[in-house]
PDB file of N, CA and C in Angstrom:
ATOM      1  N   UNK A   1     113.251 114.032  99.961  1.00  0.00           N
ATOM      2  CA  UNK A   1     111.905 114.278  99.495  1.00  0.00           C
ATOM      3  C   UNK A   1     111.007 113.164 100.028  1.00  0.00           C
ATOM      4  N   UNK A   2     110.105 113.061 101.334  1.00  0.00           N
ATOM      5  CA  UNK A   2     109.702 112.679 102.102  1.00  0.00           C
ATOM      6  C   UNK A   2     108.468 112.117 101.532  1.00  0.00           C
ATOM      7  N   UNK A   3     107.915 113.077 100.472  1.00  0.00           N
ATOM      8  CA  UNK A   3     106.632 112.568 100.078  1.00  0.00           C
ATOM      9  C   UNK A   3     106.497 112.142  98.387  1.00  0.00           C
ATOM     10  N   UNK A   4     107.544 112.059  97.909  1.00  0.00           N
ATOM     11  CA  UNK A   4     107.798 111.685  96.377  1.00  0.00           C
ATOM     12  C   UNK A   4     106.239 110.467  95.555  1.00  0.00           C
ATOM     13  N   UNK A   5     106.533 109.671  97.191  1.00  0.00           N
ATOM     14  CA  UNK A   5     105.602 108.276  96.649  1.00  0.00           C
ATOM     15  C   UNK A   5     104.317 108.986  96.709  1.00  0.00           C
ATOM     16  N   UNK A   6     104.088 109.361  98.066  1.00  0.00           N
ATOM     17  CA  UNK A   6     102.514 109.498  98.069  1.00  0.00           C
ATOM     18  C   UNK A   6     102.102 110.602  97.057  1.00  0.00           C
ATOM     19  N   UNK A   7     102.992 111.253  96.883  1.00  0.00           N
ATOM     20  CA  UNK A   7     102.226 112.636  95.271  1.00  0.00           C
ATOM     21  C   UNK A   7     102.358 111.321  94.093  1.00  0.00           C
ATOM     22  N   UNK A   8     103.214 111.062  93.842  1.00  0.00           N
ATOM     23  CA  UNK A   8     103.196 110.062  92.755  1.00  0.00           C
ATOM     24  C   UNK A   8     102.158 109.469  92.333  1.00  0.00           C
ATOM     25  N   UNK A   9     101.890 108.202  93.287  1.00  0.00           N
ATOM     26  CA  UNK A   9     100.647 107.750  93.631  1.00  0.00           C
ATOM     27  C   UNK A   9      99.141 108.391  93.912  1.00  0.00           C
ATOM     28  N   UNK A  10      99.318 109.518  94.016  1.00  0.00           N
ATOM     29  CA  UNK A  10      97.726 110.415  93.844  1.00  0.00           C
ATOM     30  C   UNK A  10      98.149 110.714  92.276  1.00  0.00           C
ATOM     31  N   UNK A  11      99.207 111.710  92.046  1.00  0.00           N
ATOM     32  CA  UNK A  11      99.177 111.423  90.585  1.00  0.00           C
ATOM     33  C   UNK A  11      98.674 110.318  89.406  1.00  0.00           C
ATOM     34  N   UNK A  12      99.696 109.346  89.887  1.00  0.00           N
ATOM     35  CA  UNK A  12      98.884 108.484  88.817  1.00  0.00           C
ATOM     36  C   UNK A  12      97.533 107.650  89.518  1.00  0.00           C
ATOM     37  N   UNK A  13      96.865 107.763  90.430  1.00  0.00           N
ATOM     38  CA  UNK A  13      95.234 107.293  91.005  1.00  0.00           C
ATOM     39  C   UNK A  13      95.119 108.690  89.588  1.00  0.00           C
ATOM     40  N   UNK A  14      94.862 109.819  90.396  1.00  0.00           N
ATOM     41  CA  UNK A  14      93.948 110.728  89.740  1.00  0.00           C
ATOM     42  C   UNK A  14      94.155 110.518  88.086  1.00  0.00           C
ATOM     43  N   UNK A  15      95.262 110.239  87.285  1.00  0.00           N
ATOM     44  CA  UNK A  15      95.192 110.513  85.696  1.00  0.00           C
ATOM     45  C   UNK A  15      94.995 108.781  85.071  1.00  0.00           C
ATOM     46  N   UNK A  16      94.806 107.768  86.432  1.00  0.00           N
ATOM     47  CA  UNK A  16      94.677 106.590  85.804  1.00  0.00           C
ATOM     48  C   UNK A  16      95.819 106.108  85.237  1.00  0.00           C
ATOM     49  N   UNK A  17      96.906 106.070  85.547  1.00  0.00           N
ATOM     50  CA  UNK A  17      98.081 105.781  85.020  1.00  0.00           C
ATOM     51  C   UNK A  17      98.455 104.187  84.672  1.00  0.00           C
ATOM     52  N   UNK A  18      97.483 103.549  85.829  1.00  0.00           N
ATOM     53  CA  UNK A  18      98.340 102.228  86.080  1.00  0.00           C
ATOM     54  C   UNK A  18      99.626 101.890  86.146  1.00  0.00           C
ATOM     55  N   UNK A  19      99.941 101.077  85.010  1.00  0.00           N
ATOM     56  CA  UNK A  19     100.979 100.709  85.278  1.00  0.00           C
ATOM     57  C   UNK A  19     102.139 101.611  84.572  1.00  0.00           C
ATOM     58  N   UNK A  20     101.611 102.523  84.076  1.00  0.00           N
ATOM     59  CA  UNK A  20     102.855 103.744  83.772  1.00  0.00           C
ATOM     60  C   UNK A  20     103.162 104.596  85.497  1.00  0.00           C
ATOM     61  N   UNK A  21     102.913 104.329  86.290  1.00  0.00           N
ATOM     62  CA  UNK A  21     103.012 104.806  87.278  1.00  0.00           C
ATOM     63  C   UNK A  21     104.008 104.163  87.915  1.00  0.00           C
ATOM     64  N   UNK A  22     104.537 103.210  87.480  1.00  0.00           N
ATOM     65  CA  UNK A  22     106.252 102.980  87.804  1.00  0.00           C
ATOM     66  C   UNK A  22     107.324 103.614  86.870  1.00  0.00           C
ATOM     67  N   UNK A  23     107.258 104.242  85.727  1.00  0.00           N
ATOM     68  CA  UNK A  23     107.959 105.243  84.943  1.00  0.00           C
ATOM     69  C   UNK A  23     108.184 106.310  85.697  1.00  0.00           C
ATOM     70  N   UNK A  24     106.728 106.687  86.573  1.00  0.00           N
ATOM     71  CA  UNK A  24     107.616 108.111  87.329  1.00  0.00           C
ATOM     72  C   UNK A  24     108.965 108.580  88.270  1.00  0.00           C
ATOM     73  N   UNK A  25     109.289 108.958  88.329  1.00  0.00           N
ATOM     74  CA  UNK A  25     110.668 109.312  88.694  1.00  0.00           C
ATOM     75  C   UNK A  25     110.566 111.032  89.250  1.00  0.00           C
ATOM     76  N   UNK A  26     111.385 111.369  90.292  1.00  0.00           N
ATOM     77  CA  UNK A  26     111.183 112.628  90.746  1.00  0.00           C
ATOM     78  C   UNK A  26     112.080 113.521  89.371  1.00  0.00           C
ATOM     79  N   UNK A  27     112.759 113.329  88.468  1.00  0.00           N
ATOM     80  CA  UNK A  27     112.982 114.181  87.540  1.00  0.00           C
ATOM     81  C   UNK A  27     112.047 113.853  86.063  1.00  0.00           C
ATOM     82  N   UNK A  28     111.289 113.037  85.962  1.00  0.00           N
ATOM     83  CA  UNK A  28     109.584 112.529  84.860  1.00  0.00           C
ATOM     84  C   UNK A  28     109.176 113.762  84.821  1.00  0.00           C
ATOM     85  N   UNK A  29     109.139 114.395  83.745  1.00  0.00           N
ATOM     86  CA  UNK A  29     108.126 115.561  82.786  1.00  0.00           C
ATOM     87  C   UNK A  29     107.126 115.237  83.042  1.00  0.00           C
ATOM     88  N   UNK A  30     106.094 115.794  83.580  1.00  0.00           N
ATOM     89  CA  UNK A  30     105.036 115.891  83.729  1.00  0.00           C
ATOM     90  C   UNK A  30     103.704 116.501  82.900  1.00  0.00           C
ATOM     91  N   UNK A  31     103.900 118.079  82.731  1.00  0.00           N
ATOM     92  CA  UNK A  31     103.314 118.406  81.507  1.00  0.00           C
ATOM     93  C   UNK A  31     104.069 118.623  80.279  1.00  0.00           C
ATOM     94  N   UNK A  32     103.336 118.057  79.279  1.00  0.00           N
ATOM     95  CA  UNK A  32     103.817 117.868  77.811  1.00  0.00           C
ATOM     96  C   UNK A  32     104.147 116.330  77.600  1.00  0.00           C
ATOM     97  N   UNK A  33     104.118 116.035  78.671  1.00  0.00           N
ATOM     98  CA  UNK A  33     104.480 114.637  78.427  1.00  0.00           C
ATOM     99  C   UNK A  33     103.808 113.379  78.912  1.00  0.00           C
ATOM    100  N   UNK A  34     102.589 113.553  79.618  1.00  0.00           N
ATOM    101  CA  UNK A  34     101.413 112.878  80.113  1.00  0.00           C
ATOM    102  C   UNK A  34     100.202 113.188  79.175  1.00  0.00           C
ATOM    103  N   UNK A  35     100.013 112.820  78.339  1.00  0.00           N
ATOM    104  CA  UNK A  35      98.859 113.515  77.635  1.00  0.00           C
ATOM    105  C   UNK A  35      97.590 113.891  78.781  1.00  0.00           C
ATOM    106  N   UNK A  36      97.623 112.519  79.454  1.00  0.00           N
ATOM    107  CA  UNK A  36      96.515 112.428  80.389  1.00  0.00           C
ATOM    108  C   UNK A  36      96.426 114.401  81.220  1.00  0.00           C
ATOM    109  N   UNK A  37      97.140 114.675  81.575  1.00  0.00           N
ATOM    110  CA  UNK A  37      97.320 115.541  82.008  1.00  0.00           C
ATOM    111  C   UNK A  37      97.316 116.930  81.727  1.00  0.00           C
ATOM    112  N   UNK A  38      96.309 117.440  81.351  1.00  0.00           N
ATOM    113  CA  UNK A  38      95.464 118.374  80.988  1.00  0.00           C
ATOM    114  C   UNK A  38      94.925 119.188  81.543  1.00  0.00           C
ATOM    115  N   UNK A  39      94.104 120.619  81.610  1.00  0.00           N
ATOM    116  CA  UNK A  39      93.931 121.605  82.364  1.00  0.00           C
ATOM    117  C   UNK A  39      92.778 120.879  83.519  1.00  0.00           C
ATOM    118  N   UNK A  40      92.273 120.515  82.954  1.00  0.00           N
ATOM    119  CA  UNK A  40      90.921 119.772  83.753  1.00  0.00           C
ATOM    120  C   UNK A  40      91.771 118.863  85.390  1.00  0.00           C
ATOM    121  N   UNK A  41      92.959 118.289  84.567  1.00  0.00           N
ATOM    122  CA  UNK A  41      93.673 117.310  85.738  1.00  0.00           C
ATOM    123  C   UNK A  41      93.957 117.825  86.796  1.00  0.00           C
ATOM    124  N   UNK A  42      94.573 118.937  85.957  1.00  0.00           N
ATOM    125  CA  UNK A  42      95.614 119.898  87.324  1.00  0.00           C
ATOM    126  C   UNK A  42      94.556 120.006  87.847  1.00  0.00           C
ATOM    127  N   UNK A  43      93.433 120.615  87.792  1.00  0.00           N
ATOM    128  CA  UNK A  43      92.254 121.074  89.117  1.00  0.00           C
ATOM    129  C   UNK A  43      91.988 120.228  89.813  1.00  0.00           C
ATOM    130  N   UNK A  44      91.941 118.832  89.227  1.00  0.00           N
ATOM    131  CA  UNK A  44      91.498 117.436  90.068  1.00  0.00           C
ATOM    132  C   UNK A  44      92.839 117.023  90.702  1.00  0.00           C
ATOM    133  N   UNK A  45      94.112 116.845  90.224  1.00  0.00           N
ATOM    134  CA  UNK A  45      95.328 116.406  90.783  1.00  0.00           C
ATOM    135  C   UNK A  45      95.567 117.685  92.039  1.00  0.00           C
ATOM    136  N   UNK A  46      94.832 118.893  91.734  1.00  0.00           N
ATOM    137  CA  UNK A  46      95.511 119.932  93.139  1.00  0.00           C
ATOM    138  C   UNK A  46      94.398 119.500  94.298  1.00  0.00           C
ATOM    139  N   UNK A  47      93.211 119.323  93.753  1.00  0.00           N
ATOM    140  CA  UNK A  47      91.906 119.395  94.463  1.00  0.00           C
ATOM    141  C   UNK A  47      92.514 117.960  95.304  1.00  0.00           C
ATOM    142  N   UNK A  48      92.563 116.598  95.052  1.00  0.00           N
ATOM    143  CA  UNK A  48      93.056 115.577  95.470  1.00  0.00           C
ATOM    144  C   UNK A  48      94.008 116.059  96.719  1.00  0.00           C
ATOM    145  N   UNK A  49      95.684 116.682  96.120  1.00  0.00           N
ATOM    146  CA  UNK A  49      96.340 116.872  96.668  1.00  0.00           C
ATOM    147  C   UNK A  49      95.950 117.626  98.126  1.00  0.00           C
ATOM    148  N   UNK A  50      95.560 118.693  98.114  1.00  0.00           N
ATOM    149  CA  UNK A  50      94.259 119.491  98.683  1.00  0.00           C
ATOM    150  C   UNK A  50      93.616 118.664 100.110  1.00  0.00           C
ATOM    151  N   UNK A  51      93.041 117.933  99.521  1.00  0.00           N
ATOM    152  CA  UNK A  51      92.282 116.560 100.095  1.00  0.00           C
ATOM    153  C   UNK A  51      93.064 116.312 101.207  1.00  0.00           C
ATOM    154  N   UNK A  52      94.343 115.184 100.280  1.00  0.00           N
ATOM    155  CA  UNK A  52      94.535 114.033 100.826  1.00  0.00           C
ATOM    156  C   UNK A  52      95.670 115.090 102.317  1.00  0.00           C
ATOM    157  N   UNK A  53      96.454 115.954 102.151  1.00  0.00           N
ATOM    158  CA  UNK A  53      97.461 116.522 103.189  1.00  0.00           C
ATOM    159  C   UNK A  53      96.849 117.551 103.865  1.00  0.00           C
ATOM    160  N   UNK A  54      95.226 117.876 103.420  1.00  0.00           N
ATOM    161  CA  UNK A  54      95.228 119.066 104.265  1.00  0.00           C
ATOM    162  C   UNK A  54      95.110 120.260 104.395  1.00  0.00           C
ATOM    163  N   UNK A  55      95.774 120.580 103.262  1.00  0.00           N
ATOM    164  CA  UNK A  55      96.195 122.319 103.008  1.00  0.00           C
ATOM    165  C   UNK A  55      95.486 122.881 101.719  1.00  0.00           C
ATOM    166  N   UNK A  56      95.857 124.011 101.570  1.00  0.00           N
ATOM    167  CA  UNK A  56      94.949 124.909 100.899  1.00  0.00           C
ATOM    168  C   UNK A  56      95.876 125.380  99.903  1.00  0.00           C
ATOM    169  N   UNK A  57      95.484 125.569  98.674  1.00  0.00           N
ATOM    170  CA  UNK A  57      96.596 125.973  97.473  1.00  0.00           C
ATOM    171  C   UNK A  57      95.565 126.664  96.698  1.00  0.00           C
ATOM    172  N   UNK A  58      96.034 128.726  96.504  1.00  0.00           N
ATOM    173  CA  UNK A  58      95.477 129.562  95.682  1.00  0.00           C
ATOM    174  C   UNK A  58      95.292 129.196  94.411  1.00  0.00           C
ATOM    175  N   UNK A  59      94.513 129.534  93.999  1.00  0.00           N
ATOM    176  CA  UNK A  59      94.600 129.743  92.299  1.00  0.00           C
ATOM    177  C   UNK A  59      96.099 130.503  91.575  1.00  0.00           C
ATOM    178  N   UNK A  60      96.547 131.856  92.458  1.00  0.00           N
ATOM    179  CA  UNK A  60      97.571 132.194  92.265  1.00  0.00           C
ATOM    180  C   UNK A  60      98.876 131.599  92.318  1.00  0.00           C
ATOM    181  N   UNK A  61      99.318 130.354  93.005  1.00  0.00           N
ATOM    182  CA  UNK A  61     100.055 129.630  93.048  1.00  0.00           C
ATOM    183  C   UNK A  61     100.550 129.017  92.408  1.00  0.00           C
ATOM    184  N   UNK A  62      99.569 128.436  91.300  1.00  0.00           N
ATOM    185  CA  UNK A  62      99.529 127.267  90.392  1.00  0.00           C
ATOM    186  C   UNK A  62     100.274 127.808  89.253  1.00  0.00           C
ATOM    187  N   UNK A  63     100.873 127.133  88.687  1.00  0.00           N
ATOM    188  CA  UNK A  63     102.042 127.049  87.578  1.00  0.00           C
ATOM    189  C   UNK A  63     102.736 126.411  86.856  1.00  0.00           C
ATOM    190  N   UNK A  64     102.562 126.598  85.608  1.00  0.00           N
ATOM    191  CA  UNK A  64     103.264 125.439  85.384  1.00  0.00           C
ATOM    192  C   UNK A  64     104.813 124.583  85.713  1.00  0.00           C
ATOM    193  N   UNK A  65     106.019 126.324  86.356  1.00  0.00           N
ATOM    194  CA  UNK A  65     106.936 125.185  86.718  1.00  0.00           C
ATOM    195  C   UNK A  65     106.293 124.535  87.478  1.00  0.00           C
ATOM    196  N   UNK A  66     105.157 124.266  88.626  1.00  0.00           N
ATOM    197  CA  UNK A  66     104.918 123.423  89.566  1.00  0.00           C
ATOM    198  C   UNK A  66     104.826 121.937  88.868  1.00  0.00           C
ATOM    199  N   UNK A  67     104.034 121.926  87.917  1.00  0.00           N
ATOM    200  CA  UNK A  67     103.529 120.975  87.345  1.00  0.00           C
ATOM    201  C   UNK A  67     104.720 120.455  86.262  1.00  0.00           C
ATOM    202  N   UNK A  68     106.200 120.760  85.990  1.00  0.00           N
ATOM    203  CA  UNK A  68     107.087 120.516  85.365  1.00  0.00           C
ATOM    204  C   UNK A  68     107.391 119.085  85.336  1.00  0.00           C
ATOM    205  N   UNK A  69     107.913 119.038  86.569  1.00  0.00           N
ATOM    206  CA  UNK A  69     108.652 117.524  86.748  1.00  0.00           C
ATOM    207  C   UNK A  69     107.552 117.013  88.287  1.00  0.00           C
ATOM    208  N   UNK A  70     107.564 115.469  88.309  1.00  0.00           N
ATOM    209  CA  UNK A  70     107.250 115.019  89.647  1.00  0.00           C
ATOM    210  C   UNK A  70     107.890 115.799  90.713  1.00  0.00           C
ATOM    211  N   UNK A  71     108.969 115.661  90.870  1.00  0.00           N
ATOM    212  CA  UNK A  71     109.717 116.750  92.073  1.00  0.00           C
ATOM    213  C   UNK A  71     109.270 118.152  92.210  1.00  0.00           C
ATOM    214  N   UNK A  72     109.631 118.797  91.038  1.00  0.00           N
ATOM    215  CA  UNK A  72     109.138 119.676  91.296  1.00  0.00           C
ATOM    216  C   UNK A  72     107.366 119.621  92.166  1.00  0.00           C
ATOM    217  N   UNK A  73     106.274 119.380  91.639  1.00  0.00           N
ATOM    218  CA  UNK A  73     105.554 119.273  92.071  1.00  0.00           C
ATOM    219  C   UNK A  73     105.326 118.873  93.873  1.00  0.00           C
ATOM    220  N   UNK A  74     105.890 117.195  93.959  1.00  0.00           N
ATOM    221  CA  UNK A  74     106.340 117.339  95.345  1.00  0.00           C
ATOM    222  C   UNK A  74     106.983 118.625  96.165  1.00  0.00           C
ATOM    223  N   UNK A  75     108.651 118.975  95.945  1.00  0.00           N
ATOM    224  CA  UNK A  75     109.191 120.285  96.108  1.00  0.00           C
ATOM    225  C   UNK A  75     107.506 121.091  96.772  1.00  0.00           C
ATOM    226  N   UNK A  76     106.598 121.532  96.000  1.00  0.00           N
ATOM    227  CA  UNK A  76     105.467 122.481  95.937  1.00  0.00           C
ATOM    228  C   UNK A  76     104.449 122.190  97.747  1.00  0.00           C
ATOM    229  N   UNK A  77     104.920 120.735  97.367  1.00  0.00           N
ATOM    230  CA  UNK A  77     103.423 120.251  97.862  1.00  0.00           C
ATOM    231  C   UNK A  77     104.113 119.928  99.518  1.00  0.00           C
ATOM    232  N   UNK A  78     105.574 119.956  99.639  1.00  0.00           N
ATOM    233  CA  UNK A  78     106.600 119.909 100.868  1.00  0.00           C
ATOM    234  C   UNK A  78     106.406 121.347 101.501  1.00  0.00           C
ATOM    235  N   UNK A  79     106.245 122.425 100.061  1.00  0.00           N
ATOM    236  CA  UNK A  79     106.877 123.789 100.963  1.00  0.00           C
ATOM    237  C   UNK A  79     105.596 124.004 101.599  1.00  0.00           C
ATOM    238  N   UNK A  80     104.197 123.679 100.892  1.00  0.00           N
ATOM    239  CA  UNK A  80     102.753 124.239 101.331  1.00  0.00           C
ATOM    240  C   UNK A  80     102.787 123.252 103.257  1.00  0.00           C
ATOM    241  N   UNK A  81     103.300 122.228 103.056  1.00  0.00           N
ATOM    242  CA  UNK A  81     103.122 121.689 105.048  1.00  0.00           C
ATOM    243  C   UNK A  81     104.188 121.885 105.621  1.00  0.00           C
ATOM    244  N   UNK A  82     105.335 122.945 104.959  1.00  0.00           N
ATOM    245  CA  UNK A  82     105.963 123.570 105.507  1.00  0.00           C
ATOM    246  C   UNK A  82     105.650 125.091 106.538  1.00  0.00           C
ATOM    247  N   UNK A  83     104.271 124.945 105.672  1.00  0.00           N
ATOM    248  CA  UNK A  83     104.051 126.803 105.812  1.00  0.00           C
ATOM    249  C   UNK A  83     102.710 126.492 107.443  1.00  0.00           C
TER     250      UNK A  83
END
């Protein structure tokens, strides 16, 4: 998983994490367990993501397994600069 750090690191930039942003881990719960992380985020954490690699991600896409675990999310954000 090639890009673990750099989603991480937009993750916690975008929800302000600081220094909880060494807790993450590619198996770290993500929703339910970030309070920070809320419907509003995901639009700003995809919009970011979006941004920073490039690519384009539907509204239809979005989900919460995406948003499950860090990995997972990465996993998401590998297959989209796969495509």
């Amino acid at each position: 998983m090639q890009h673990l750090e750099e989603v991480k690191n937009i993750l916690a930039d975008v929800l302000c994490l600081g220094e909880r942003r060494n807790d993450l881990e590619e198996d770290s719960i993500l929703l339910g367990n970030i309070p920070e992380l809320d419907s509003m985020a995901v639009v700003n954490v995809i919009t970011t993501l979006e941004e920073y690699y490039g690519i384009a991600i539907d509204d239809d896409e979005i989900s919460a397994r995406i948003f499950e675990t860090l990995g997972s999310l990465t996993r998401f954000i590998e297959q989209k600069l796969a495509e």
